[in-house]
PDB file of N, CA and C in Angstrom:
ATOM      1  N   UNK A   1       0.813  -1.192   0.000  1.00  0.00           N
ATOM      2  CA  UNK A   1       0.000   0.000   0.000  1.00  0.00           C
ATOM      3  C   UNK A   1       0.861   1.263   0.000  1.00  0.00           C
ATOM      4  N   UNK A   2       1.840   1.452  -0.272  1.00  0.00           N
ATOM      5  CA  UNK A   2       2.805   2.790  -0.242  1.00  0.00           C
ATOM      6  C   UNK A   2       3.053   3.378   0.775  1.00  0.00           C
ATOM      7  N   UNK A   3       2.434   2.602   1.918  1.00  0.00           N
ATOM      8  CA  UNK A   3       3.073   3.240   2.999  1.00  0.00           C
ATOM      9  C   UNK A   3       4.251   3.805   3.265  1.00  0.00           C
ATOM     10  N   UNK A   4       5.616   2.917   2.763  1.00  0.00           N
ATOM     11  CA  UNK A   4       6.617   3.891   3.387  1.00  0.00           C
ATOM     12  C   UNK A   4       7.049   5.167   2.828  1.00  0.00           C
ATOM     13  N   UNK A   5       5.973   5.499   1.610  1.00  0.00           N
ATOM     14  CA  UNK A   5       5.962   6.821   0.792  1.00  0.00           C
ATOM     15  C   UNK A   5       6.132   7.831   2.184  1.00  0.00           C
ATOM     16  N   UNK A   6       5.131   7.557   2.997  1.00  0.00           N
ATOM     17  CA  UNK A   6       4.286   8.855   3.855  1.00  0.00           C
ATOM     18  C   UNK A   6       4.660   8.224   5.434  1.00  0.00           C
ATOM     19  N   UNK A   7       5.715   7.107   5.525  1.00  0.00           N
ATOM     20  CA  UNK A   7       5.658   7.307   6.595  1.00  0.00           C
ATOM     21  C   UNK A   7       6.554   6.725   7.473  1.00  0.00           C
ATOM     22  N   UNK A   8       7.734   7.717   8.552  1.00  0.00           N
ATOM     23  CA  UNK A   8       8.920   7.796   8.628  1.00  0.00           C
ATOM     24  C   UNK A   8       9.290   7.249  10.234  1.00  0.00           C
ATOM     25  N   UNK A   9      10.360   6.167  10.144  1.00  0.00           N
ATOM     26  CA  UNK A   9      10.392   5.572  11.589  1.00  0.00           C
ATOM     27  C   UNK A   9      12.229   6.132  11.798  1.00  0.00           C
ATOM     28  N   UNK A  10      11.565   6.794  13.287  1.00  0.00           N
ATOM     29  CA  UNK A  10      13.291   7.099  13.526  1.00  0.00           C
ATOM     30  C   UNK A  10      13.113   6.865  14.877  1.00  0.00           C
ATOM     31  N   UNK A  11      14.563   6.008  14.839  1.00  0.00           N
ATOM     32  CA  UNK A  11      14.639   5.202  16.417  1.00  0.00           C
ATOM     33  C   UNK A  11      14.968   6.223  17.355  1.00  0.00           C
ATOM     34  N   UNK A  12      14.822   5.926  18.388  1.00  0.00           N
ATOM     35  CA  UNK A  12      15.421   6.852  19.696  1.00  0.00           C
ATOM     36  C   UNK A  12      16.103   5.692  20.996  1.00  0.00           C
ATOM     37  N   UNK A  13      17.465   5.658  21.290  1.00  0.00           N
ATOM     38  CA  UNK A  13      17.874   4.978  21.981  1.00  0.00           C
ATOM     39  C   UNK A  13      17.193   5.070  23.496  1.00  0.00           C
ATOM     40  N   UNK A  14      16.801   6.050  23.753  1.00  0.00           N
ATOM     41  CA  UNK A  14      16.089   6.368  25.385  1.00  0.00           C
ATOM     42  C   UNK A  14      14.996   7.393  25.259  1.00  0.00           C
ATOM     43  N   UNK A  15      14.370   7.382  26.647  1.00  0.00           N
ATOM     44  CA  UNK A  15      13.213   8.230  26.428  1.00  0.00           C
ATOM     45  C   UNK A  15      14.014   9.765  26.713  1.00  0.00           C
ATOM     46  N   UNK A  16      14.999   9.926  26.996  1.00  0.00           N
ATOM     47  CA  UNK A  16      15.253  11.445  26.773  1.00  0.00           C
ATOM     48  C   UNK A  16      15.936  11.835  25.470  1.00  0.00           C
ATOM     49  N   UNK A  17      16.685  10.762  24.941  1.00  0.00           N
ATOM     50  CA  UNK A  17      16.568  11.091  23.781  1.00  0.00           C
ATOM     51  C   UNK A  17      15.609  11.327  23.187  1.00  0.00           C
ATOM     52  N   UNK A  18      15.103  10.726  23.053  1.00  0.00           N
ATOM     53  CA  UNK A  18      13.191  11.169  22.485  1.00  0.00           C
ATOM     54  C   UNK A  18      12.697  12.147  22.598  1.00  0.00           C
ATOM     55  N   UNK A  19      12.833  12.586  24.052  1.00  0.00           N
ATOM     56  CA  UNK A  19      12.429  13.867  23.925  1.00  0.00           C
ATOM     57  C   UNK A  19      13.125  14.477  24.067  1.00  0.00           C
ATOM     58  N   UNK A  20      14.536  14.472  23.707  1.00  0.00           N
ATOM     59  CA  UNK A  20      15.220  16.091  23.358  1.00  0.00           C
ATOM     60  C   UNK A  20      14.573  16.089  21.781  1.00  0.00           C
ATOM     61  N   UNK A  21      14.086  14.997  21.041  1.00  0.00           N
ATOM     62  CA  UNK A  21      14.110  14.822  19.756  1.00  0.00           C
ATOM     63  C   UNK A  21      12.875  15.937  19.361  1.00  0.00           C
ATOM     64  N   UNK A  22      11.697  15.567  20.202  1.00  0.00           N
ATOM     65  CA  UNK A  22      10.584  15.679  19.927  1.00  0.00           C
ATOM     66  C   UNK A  22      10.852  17.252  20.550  1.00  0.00           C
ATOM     67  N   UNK A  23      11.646  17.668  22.003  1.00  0.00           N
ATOM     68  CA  UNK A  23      11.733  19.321  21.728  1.00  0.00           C
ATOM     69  C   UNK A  23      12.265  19.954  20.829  1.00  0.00           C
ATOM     70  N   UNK A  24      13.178  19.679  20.096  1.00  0.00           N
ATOM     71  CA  UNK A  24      13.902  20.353  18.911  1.00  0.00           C
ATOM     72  C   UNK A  24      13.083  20.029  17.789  1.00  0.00           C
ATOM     73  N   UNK A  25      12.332  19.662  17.569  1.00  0.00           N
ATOM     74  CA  UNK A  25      11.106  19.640  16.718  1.00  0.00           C
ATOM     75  C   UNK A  25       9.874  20.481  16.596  1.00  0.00           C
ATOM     76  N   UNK A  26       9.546  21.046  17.931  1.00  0.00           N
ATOM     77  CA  UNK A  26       8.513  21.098  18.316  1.00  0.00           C
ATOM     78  C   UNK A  26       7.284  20.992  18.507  1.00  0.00           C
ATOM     79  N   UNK A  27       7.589  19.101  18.859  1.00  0.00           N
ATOM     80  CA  UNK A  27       6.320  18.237  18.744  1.00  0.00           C
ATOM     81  C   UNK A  27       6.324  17.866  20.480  1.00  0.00           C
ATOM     82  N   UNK A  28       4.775  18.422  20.783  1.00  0.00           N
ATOM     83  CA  UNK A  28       4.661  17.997  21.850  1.00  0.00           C
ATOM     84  C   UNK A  28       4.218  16.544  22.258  1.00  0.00           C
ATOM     85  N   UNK A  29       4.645  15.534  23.433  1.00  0.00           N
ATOM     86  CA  UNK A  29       4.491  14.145  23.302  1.00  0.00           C
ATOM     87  C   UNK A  29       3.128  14.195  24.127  1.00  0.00           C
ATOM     88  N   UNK A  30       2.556  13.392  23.111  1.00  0.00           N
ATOM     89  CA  UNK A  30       0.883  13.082  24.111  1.00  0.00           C
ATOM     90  C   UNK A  30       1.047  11.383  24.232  1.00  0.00           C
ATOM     91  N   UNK A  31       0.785  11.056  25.957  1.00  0.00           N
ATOM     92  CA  UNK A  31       0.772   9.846  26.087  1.00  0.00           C
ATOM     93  C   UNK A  31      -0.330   9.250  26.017  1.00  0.00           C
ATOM     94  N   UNK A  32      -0.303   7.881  24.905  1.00  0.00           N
ATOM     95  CA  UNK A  32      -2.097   7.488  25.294  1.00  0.00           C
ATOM     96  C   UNK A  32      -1.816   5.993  26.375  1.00  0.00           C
ATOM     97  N   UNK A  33      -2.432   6.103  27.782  1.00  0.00           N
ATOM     98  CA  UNK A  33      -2.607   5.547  28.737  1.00  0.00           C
ATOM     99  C   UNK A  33      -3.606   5.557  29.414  1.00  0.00           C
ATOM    100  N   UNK A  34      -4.074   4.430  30.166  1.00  0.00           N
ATOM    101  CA  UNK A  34      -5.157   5.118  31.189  1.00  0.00           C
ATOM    102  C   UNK A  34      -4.609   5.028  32.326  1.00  0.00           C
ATOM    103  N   UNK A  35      -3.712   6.389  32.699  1.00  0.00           N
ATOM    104  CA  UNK A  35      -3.394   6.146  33.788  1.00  0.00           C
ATOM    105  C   UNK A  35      -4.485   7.463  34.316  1.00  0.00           C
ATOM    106  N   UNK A  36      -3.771   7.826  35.750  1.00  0.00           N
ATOM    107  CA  UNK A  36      -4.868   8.589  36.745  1.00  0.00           C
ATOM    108  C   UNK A  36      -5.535  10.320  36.426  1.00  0.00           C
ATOM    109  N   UNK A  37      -4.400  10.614  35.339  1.00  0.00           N
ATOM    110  CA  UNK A  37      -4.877  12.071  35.075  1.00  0.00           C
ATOM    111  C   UNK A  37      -5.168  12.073  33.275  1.00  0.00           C
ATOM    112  N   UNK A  38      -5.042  11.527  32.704  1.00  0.00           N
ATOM    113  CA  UNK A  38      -5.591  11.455  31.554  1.00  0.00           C
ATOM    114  C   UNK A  38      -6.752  11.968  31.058  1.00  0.00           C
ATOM    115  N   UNK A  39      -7.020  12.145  30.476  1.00  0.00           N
ATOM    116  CA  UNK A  39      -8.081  12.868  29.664  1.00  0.00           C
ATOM    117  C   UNK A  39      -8.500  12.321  28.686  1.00  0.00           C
ATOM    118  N   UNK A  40      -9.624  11.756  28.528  1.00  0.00           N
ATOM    119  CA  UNK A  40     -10.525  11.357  27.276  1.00  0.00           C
ATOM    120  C   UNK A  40     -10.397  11.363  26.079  1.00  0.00           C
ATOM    121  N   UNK A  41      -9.813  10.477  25.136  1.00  0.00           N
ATOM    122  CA  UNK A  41      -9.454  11.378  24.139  1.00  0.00           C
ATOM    123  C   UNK A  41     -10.582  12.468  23.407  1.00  0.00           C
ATOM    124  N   UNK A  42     -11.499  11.898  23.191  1.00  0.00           N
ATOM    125  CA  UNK A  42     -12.277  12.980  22.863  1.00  0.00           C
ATOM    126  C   UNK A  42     -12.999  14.015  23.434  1.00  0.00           C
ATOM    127  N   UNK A  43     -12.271  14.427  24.711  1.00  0.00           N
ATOM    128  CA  UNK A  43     -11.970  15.975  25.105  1.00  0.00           C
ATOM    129  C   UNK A  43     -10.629  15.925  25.096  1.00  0.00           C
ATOM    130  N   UNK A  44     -10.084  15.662  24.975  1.00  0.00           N
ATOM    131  CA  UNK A  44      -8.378  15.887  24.610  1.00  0.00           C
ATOM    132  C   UNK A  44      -8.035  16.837  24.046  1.00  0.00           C
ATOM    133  N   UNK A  45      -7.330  17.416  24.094  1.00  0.00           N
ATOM    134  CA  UNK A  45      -6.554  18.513  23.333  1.00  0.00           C
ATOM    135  C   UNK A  45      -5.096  17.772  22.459  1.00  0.00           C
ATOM    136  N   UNK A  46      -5.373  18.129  21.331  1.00  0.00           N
ATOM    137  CA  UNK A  46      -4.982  17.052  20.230  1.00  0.00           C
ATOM    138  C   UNK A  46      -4.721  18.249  19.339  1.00  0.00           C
ATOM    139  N   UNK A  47      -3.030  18.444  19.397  1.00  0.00           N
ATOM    140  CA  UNK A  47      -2.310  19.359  18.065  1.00  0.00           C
ATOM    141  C   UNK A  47      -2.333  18.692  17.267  1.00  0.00           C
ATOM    142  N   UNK A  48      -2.196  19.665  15.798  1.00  0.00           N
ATOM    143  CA  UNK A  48      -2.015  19.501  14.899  1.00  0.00           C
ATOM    144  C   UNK A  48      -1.028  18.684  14.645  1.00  0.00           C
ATOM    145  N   UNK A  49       0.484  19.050  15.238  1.00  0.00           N
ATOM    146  CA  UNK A  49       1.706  19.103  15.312  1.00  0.00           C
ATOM    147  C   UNK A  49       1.518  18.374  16.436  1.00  0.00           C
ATOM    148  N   UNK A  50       2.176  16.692  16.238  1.00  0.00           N
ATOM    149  CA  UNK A  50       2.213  16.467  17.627  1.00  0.00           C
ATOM    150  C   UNK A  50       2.975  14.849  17.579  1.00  0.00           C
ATOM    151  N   UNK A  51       2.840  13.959  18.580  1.00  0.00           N
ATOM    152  CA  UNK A  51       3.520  12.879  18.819  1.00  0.00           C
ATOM    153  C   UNK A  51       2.914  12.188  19.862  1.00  0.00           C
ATOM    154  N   UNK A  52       2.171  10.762  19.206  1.00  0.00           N
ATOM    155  CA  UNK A  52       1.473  10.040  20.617  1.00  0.00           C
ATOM    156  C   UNK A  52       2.256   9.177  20.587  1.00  0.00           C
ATOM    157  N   UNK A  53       2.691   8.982  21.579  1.00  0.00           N
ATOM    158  CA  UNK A  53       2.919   7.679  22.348  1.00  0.00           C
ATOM    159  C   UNK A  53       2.404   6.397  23.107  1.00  0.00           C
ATOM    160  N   UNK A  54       2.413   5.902  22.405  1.00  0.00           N
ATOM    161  CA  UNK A  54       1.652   4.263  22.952  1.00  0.00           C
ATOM    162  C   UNK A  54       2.324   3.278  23.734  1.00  0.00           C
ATOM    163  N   UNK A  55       1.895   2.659  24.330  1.00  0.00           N
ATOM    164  CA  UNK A  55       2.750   1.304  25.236  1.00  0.00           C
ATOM    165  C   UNK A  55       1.616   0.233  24.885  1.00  0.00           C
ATOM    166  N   UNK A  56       2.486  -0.751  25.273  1.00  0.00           N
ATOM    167  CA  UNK A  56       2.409  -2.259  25.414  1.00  0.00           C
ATOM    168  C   UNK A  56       1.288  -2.772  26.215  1.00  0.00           C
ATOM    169  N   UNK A  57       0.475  -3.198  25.665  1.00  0.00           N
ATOM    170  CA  UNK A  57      -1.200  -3.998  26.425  1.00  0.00           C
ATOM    171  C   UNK A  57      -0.374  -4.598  27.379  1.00  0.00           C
ATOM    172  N   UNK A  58      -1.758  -4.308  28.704  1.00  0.00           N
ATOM    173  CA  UNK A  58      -1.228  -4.306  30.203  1.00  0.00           C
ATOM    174  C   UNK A  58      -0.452  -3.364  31.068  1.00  0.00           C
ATOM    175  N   UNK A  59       0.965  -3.826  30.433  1.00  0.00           N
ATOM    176  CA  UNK A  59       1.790  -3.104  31.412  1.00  0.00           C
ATOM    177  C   UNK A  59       1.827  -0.968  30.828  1.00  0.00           C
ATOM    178  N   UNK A  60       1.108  -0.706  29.887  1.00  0.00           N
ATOM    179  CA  UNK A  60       1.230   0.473  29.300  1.00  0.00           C
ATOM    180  C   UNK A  60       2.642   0.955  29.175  1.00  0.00           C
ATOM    181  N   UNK A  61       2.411   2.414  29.213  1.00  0.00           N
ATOM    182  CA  UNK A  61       3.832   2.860  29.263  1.00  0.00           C
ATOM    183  C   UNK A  61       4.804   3.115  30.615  1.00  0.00           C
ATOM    184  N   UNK A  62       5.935   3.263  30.302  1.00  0.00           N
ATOM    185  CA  UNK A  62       6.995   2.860  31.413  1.00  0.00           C
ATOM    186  C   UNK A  62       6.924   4.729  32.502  1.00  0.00           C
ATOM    187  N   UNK A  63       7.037   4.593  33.683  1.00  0.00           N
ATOM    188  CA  UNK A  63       7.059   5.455  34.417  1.00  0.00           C
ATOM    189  C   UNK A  63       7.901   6.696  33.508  1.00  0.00           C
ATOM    190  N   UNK A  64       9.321   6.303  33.315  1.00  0.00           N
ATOM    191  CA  UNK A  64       9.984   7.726  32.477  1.00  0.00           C
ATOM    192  C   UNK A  64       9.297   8.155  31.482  1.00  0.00           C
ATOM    193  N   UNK A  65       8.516   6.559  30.560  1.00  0.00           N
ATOM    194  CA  UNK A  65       7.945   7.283  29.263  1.00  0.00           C
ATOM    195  C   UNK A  65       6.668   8.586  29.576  1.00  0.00           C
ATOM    196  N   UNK A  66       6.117   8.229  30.926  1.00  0.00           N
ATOM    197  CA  UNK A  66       4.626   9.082  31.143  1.00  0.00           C
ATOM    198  C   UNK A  66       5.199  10.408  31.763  1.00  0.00           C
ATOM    199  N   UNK A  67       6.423  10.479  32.316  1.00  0.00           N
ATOM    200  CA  UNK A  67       7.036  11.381  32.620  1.00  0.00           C
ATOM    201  C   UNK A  67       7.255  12.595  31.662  1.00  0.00           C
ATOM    202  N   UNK A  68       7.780  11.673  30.765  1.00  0.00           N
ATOM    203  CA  UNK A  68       8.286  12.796  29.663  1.00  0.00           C
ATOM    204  C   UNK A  68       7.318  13.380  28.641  1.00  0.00           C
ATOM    205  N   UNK A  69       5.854  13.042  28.862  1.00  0.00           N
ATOM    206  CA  UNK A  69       5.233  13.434  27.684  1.00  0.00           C
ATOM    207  C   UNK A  69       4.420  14.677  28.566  1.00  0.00           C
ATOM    208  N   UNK A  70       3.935  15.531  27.703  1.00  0.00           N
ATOM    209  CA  UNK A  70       3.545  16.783  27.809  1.00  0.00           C
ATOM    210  C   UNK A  70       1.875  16.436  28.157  1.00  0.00           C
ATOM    211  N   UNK A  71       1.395  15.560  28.064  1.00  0.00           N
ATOM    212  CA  UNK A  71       0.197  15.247  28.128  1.00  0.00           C
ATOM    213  C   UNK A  71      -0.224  13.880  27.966  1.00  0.00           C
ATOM    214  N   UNK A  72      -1.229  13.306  28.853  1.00  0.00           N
ATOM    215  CA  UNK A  72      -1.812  11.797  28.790  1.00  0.00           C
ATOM    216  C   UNK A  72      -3.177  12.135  28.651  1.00  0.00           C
ATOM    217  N   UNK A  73      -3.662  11.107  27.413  1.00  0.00           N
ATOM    218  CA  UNK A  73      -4.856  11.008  26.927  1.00  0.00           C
ATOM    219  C   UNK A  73      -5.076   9.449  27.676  1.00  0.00           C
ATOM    220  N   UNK A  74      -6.665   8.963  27.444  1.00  0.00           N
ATOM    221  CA  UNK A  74      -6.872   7.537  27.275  1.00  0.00           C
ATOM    222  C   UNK A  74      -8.306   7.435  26.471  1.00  0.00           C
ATOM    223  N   UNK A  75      -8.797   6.238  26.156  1.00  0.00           N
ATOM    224  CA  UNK A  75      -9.336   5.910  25.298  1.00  0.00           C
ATOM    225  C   UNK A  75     -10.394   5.335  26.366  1.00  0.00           C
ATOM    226  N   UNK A  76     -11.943   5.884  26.367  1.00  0.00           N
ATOM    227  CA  UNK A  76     -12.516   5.512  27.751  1.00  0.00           C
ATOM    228  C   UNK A  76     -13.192   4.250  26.911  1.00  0.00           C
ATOM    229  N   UNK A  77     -13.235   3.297  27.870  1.00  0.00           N
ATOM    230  CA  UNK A  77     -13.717   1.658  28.124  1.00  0.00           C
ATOM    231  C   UNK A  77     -14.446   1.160  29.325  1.00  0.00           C
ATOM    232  N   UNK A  78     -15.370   0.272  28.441  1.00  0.00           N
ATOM    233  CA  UNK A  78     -16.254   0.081  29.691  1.00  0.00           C
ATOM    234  C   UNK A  78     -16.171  -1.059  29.896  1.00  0.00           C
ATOM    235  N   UNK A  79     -16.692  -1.561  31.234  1.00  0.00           N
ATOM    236  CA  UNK A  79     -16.663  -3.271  31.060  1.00  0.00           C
ATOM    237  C   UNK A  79     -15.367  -3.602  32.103  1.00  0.00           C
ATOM    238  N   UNK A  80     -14.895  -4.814  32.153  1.00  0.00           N
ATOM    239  CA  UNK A  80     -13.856  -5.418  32.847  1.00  0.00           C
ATOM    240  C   UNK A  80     -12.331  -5.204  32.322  1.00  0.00           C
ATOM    241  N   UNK A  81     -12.424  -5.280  30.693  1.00  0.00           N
ATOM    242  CA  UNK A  81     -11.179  -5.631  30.021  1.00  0.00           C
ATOM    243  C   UNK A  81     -10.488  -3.576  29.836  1.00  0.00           C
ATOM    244  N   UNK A  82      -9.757  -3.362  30.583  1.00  0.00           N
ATOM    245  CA  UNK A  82      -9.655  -2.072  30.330  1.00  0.00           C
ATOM    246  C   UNK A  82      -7.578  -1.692  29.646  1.00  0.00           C
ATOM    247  N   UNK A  83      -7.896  -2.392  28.577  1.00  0.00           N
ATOM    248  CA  UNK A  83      -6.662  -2.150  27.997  1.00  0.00           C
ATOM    249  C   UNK A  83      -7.001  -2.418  26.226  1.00  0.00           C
ATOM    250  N   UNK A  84      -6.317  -1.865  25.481  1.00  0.00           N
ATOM    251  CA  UNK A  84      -6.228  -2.167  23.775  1.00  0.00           C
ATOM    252  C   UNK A  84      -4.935  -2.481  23.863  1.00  0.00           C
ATOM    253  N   UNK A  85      -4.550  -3.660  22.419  1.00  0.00           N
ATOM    254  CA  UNK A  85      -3.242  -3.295  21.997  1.00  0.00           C
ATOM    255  C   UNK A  85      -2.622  -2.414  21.221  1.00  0.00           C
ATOM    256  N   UNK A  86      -1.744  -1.982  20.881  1.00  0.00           N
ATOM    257  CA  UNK A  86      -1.438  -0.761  20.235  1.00  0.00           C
ATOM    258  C   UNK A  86      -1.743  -0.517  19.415  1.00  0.00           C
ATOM    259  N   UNK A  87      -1.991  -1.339  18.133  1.00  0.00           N
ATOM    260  CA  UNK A  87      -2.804  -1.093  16.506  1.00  0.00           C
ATOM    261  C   UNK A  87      -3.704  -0.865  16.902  1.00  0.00           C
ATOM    262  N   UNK A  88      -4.547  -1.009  17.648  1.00  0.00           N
ATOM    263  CA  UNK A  88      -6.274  -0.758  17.865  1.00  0.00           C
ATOM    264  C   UNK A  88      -6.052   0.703  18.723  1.00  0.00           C
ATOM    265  N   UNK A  89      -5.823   0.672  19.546  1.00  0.00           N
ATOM    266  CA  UNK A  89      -5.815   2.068  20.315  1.00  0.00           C
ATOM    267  C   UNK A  89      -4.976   3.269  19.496  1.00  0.00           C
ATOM    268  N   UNK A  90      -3.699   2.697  18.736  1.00  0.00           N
ATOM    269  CA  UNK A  90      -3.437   3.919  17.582  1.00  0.00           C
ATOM    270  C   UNK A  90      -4.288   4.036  16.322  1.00  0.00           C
ATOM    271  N   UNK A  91      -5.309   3.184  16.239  1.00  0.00           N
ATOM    272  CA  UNK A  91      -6.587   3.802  15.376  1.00  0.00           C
ATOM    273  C   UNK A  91      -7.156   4.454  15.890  1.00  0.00           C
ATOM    274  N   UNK A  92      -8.006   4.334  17.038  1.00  0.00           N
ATOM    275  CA  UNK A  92      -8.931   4.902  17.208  1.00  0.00           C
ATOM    276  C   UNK A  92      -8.083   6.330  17.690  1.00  0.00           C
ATOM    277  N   UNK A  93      -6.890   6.248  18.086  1.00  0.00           N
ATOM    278  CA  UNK A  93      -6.424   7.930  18.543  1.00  0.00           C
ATOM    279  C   UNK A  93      -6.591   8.658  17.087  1.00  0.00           C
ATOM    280  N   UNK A  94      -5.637   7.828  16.261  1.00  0.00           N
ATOM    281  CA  UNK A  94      -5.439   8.673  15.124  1.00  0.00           C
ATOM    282  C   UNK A  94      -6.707   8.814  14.234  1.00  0.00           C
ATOM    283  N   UNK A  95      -8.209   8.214  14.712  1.00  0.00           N
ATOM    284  CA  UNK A  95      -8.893   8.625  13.841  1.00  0.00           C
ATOM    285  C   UNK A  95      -9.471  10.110  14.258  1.00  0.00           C
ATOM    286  N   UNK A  96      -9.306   9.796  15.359  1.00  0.00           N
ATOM    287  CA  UNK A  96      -9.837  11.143  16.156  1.00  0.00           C
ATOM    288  C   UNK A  96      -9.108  12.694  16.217  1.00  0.00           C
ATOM    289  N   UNK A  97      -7.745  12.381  15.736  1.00  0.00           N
ATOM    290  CA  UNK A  97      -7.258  13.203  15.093  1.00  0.00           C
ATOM    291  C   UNK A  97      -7.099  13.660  13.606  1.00  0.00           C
ATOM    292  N   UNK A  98      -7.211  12.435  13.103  1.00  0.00           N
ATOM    293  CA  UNK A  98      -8.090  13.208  11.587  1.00  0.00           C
ATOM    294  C   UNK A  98      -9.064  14.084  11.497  1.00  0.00           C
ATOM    295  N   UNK A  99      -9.853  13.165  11.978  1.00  0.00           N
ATOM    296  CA  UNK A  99     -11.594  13.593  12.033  1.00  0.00           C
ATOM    297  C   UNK A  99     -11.364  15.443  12.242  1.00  0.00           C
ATOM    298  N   UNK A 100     -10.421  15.619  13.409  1.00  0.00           N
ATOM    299  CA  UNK A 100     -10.235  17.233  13.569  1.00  0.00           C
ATOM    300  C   UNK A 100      -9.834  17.699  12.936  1.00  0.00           C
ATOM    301  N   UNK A 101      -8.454  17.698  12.533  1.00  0.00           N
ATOM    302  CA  UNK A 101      -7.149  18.286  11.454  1.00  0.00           C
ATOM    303  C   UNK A 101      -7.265  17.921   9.575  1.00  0.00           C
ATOM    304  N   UNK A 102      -7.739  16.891   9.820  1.00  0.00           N
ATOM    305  CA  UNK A 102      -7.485  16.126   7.954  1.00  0.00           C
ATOM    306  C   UNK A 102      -8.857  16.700   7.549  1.00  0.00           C
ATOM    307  N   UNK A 103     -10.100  16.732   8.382  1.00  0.00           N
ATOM    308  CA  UNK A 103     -11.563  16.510   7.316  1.00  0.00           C
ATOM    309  C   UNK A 103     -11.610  17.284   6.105  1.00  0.00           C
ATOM    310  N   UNK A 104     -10.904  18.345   5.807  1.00  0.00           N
ATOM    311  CA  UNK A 104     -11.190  18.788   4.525  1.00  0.00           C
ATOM    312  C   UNK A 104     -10.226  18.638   3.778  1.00  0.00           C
ATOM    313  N   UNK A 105      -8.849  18.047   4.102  1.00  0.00           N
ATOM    314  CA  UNK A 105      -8.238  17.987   3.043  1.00  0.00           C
ATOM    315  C   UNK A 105      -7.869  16.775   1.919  1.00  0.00           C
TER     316      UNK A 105
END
């Protein structure tokens, strides 16, 4: 499908590398977790310009990773099972950021 036309993987050895990466960019890191202060994604505040970060079903993301991001979203769930794995929960983030930023173009 041409994906790697449009779409660019650059490693980061640590999470401060990362985010010196993502400050000299100026992409702010939004964590998607459900941890205790998170925010819905859809009241979220969701740049244009930006960088989510996802973790690993279950254990989510690592204490430094939630540290370093500028903001934690989560994806509200009901029921018992309260985790996605990452392809599913980076859809539904990133549709929700289309839906805002992409719809007309």
């Amino acid at each position: 499908m041409v994906t790697d036309r449009y779409q660019h993987v650059v490693h980061h050895p640590s999470v401060a590398d990362f985010r010196a990466w993502c400050e000299a960019e100026g992409l702010p890191i939004i964590a998607v977790d459900n941890v205790g202060d998170a925010v819905p994604v859809d009241r979220a505040d969701l740049p244009e310009r930006c960088v989510f970060l996802f973790g690993q079903e279950g254990p989510g993301l690592t204490d430094d990773a939630l540290a370093a991001a500028d903001s934690h979203i989560e994806i509200t769930q009901y029921g018992s099972t309260r985790s996605l794995n990452a392809s599913a929960a980076g859809a539904v983030v990133m549709y929700e950021w289309v839906r805002r930023h992409a719809a007309g173009a």
